[in-house]
N, C-alpha and C. Protein backbone atom coordinates (compact mmCIF):
# COMPACT_ATOMS: atom_id res chain seq x y z
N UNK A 1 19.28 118.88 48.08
CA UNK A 1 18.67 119.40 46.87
C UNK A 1 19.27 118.66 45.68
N UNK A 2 18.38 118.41 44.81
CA UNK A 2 18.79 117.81 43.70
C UNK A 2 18.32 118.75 42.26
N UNK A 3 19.00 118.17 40.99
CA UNK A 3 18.56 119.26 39.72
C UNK A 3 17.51 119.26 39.87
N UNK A 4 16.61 118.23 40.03
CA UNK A 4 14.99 118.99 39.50
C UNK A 4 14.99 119.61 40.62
N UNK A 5 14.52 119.60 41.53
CA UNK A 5 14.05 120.39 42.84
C UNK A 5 15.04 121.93 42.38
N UNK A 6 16.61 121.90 42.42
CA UNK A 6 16.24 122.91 42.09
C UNK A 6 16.21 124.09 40.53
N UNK A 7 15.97 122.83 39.44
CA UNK A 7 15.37 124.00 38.28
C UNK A 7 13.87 124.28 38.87
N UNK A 8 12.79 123.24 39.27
CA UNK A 8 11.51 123.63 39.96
C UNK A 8 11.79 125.35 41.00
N UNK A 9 12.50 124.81 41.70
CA UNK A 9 12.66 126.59 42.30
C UNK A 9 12.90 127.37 41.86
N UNK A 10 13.88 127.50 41.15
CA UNK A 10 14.19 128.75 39.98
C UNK A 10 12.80 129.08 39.54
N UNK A 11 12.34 128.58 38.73
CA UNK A 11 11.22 128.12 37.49
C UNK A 11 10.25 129.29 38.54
N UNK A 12 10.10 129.37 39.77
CA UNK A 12 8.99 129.31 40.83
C UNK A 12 9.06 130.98 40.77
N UNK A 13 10.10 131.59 40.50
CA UNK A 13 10.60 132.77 40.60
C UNK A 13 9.88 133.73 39.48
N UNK A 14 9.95 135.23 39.46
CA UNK A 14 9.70 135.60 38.54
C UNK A 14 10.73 136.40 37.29
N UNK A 15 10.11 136.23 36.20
CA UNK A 15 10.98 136.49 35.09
C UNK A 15 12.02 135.75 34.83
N UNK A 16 11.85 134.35 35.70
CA UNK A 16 13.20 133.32 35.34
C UNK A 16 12.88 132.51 33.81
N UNK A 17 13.93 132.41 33.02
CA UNK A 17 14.26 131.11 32.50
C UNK A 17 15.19 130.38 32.07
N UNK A 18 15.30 129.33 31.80
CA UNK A 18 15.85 128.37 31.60
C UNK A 18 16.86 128.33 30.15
N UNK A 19 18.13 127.87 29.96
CA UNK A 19 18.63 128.50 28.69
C UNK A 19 19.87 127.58 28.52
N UNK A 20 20.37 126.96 27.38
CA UNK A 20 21.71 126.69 27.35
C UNK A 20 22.76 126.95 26.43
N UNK A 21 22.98 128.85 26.82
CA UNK A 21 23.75 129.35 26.04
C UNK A 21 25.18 128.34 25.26
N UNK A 22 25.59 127.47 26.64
CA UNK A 22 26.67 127.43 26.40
C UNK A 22 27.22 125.86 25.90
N UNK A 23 25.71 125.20 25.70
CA UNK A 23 25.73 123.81 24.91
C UNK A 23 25.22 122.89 25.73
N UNK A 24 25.01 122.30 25.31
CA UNK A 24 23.56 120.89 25.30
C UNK A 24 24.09 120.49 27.12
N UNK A 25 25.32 120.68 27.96
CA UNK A 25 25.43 120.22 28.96
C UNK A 25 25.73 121.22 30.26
N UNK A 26 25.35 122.32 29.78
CA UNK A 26 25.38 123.66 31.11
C UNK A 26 24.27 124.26 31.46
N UNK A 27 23.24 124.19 32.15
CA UNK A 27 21.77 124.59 32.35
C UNK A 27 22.04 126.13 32.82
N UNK A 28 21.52 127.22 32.51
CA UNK A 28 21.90 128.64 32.91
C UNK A 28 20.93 129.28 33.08
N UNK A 29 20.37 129.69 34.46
CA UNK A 29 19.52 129.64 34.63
C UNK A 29 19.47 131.75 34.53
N UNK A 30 18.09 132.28 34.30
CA UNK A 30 18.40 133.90 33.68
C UNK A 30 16.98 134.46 34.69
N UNK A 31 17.53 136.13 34.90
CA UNK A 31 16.09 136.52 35.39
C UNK A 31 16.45 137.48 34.49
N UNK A 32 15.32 137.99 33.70
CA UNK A 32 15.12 138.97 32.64
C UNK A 32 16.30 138.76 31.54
N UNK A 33 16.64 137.87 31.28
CA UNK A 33 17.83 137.85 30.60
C UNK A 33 19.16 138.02 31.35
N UNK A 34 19.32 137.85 32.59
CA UNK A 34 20.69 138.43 33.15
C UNK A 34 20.82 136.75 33.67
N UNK A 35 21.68 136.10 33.85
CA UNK A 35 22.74 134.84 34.66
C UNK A 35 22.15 135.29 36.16
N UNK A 36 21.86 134.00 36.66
CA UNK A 36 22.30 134.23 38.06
C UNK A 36 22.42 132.37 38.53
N UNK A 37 22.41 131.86 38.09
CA UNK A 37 22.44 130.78 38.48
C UNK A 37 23.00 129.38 37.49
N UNK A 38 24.12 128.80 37.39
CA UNK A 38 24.28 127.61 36.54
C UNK A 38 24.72 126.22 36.90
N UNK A 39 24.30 125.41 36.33
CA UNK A 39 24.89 123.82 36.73
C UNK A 39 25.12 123.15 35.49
N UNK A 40 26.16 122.60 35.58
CA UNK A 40 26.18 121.27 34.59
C UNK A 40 25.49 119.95 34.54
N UNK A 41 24.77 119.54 33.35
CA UNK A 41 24.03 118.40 33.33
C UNK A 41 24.69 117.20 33.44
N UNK A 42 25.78 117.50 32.82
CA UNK A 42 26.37 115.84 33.14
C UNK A 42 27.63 115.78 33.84
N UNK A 43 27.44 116.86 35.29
CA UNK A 43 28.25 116.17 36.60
C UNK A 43 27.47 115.19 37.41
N UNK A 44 28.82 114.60 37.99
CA UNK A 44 28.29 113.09 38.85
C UNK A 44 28.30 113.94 39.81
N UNK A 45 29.05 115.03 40.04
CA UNK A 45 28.90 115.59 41.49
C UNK A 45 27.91 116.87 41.75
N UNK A 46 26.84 117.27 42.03
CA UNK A 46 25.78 118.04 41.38
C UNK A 46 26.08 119.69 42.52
N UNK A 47 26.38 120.37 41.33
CA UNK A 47 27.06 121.61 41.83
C UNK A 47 26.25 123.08 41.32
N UNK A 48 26.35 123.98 41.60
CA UNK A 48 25.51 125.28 41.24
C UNK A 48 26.63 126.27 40.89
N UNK A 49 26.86 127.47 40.16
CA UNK A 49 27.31 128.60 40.13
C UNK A 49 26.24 129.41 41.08
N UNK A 50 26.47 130.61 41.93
CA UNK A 50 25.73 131.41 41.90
C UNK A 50 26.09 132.57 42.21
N UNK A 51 26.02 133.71 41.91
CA UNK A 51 26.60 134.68 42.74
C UNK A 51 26.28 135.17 43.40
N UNK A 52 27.14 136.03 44.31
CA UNK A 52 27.12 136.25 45.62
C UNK A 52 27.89 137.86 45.92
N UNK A 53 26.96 138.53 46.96
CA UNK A 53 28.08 139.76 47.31
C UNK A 53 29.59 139.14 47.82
N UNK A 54 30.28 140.04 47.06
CA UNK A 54 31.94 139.39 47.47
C UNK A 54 32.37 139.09 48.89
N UNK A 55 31.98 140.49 49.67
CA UNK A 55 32.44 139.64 51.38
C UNK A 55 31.67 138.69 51.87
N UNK A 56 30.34 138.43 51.64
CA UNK A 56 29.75 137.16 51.81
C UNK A 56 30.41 136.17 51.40
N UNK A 57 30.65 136.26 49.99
CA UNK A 57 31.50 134.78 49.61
C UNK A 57 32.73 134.71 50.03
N UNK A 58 33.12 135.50 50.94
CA UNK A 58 34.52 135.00 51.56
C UNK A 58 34.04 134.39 52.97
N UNK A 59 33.29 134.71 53.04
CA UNK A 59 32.25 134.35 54.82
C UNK A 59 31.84 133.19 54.32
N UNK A 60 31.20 132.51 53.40
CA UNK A 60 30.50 131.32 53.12
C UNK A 60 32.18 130.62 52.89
N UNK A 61 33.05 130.60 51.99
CA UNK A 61 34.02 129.92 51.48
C UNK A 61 34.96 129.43 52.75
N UNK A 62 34.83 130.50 53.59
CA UNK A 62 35.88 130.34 54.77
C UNK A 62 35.07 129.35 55.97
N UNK A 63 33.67 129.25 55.91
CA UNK A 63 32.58 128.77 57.08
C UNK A 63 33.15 126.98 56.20
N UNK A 64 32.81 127.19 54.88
CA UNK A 64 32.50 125.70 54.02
C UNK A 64 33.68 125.68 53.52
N UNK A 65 34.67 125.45 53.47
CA UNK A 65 35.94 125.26 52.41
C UNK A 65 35.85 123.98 51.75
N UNK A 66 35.18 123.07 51.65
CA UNK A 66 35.10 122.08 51.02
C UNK A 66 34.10 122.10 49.82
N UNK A 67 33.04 123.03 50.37
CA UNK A 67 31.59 122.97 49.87
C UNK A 67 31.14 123.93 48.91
N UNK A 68 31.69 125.43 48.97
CA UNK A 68 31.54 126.65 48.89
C UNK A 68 32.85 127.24 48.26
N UNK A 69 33.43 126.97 47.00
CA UNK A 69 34.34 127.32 46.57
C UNK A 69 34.42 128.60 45.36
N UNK A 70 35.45 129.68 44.81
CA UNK A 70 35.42 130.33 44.09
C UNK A 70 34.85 129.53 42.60
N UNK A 71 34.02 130.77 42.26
CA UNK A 71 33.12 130.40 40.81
C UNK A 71 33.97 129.77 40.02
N UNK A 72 33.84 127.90 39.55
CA UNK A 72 34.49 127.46 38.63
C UNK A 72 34.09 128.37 37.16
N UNK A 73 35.18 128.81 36.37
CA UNK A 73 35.22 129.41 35.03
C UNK A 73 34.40 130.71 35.14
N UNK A 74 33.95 131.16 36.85
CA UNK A 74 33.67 132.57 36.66
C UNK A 74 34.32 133.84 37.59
N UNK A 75 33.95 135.29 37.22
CA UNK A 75 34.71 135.87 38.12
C UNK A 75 34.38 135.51 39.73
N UNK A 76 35.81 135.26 40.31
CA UNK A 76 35.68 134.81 41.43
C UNK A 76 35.11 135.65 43.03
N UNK A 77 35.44 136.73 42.03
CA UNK A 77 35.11 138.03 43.14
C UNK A 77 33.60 137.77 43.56
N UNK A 78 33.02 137.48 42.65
CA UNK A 78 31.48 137.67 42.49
C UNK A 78 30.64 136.39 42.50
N UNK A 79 31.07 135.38 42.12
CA UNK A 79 30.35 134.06 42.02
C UNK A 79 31.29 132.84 42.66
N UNK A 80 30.47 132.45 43.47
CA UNK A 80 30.93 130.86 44.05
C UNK A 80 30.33 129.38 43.29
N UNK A 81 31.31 128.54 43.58
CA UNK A 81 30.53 127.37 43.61
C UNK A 81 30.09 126.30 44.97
N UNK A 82 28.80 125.98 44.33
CA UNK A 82 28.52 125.17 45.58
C UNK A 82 28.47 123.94 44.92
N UNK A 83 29.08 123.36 45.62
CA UNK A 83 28.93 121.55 45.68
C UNK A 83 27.78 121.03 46.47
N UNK A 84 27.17 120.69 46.47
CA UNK A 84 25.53 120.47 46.67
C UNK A 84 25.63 119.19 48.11
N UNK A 85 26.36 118.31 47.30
CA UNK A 85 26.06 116.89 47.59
C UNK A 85 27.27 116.89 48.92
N UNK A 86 28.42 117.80 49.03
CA UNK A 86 29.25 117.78 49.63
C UNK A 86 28.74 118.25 50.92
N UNK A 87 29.94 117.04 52.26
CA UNK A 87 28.92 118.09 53.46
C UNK A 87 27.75 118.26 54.00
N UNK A 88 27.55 118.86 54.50
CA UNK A 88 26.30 118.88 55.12
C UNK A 88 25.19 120.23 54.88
N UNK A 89 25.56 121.09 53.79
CA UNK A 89 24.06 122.16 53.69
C UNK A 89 23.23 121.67 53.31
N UNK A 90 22.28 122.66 54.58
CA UNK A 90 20.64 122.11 54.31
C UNK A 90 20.06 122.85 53.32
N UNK A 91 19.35 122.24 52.75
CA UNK A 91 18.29 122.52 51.83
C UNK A 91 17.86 124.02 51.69
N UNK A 92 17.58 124.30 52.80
CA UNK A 92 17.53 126.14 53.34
C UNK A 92 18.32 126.76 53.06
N UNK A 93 19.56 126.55 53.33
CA UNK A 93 20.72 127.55 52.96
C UNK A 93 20.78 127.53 51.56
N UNK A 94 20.92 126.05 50.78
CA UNK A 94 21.38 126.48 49.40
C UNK A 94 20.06 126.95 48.77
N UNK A 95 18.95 127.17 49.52
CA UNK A 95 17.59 128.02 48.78
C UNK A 95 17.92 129.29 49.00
N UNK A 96 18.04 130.01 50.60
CA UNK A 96 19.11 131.09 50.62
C UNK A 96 20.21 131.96 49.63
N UNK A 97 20.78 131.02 48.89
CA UNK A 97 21.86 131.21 48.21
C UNK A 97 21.53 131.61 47.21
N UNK A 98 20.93 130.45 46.54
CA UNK A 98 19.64 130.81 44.86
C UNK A 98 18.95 132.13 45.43
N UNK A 99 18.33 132.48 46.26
CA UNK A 99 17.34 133.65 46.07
C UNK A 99 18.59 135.34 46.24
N UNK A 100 19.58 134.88 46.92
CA UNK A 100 20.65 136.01 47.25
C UNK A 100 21.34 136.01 45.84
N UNK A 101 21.72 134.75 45.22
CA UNK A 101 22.17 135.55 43.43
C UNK A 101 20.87 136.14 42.64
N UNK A 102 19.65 135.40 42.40
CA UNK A 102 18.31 136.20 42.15
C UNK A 102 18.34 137.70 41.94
N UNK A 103 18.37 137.67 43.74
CA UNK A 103 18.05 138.91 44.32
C UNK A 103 19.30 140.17 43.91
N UNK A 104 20.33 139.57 43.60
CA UNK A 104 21.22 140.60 43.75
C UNK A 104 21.09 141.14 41.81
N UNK A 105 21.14 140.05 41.39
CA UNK A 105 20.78 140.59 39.67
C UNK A 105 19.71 141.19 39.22
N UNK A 106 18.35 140.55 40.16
CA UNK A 106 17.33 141.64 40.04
C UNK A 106 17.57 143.23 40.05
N UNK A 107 18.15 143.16 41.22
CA UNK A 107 18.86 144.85 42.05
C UNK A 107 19.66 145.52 40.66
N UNK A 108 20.58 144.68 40.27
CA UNK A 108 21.23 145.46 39.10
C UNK A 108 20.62 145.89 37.63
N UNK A 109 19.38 145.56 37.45
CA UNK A 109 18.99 145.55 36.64
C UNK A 109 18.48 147.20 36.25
N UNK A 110 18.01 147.83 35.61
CA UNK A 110 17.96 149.07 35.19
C UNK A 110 16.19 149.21 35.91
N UNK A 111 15.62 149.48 36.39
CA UNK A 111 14.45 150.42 36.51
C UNK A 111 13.49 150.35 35.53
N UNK A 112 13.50 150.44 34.43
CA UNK A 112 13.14 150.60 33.53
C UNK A 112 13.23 148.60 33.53
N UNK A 113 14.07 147.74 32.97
CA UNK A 113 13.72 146.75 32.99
C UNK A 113 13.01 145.76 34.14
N UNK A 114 13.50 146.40 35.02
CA UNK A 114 12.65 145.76 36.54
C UNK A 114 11.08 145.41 36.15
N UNK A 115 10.65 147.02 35.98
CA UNK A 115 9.01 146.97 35.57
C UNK A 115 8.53 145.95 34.17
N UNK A 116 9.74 146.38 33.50
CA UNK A 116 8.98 145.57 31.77
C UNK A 116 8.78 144.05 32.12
N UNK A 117 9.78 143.77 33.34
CA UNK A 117 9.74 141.97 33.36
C UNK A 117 8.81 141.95 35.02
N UNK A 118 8.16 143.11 35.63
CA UNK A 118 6.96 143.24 36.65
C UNK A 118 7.88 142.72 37.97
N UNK A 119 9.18 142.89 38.30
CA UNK A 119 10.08 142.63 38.91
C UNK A 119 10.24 144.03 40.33
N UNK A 120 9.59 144.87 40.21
CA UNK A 120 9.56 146.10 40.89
C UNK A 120 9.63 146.22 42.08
């Protein structure tokens, strides 16, 4: 997987967009306004934030230790990083991954916002 392929997937989702709170070189990707997904534009090494239920990401980190590391600059409990290019995950898994941070921020979201962004 590469950036376009996957801002195109994100993008594919609903109530996603695209945002760079945090300056012209961190892409942050939002469903209803909530984070679930980020990369930097100008790494050579092309990597994702995403989060993750915590014992999963000790199951992914411990399977990949090279690949699958605690969230650079986030809480670690909750978000990993993936190194993309590192290794060998397929394409599937790190789509897997994107739809399991998605999915899990969708879940947290209030009821009330679920419906306003048709997320239900």
């Amino acid at each position: 997987m590469d950036l376009n392929t996957f801002l195109t997937y994100c993008l594919t989702k609903k109530g996603v967009t695209e945002t760079l709170p945090f300056g012209p070189d961190t892409l942050v990707m939002k469903v209803a306004g909530k984070m679930f997904a980020l990369t930097g534009l100008d790494e050579t090494d092309f990597r994702l934030n995403l989060k993750c239920d915590p014992e999963r990401a000790l199951q992914l980190r411990d399977r990949y230790p090279d690949v699958i590391v605690p969230g650079c600059h986030m809480n670690k409990k909750h978000w990993n990083t993936i190194y993309v290019e590192r290794g060998d995950l397929a394409d599937d898994l790190v789509r897997e991954l994107i739809d399991h941070s998605y999915d899990l921020v969708v879940a947290s979201l209030p009821r009330k916002v679920r419906r306003e962004w048709d997320l239900a």
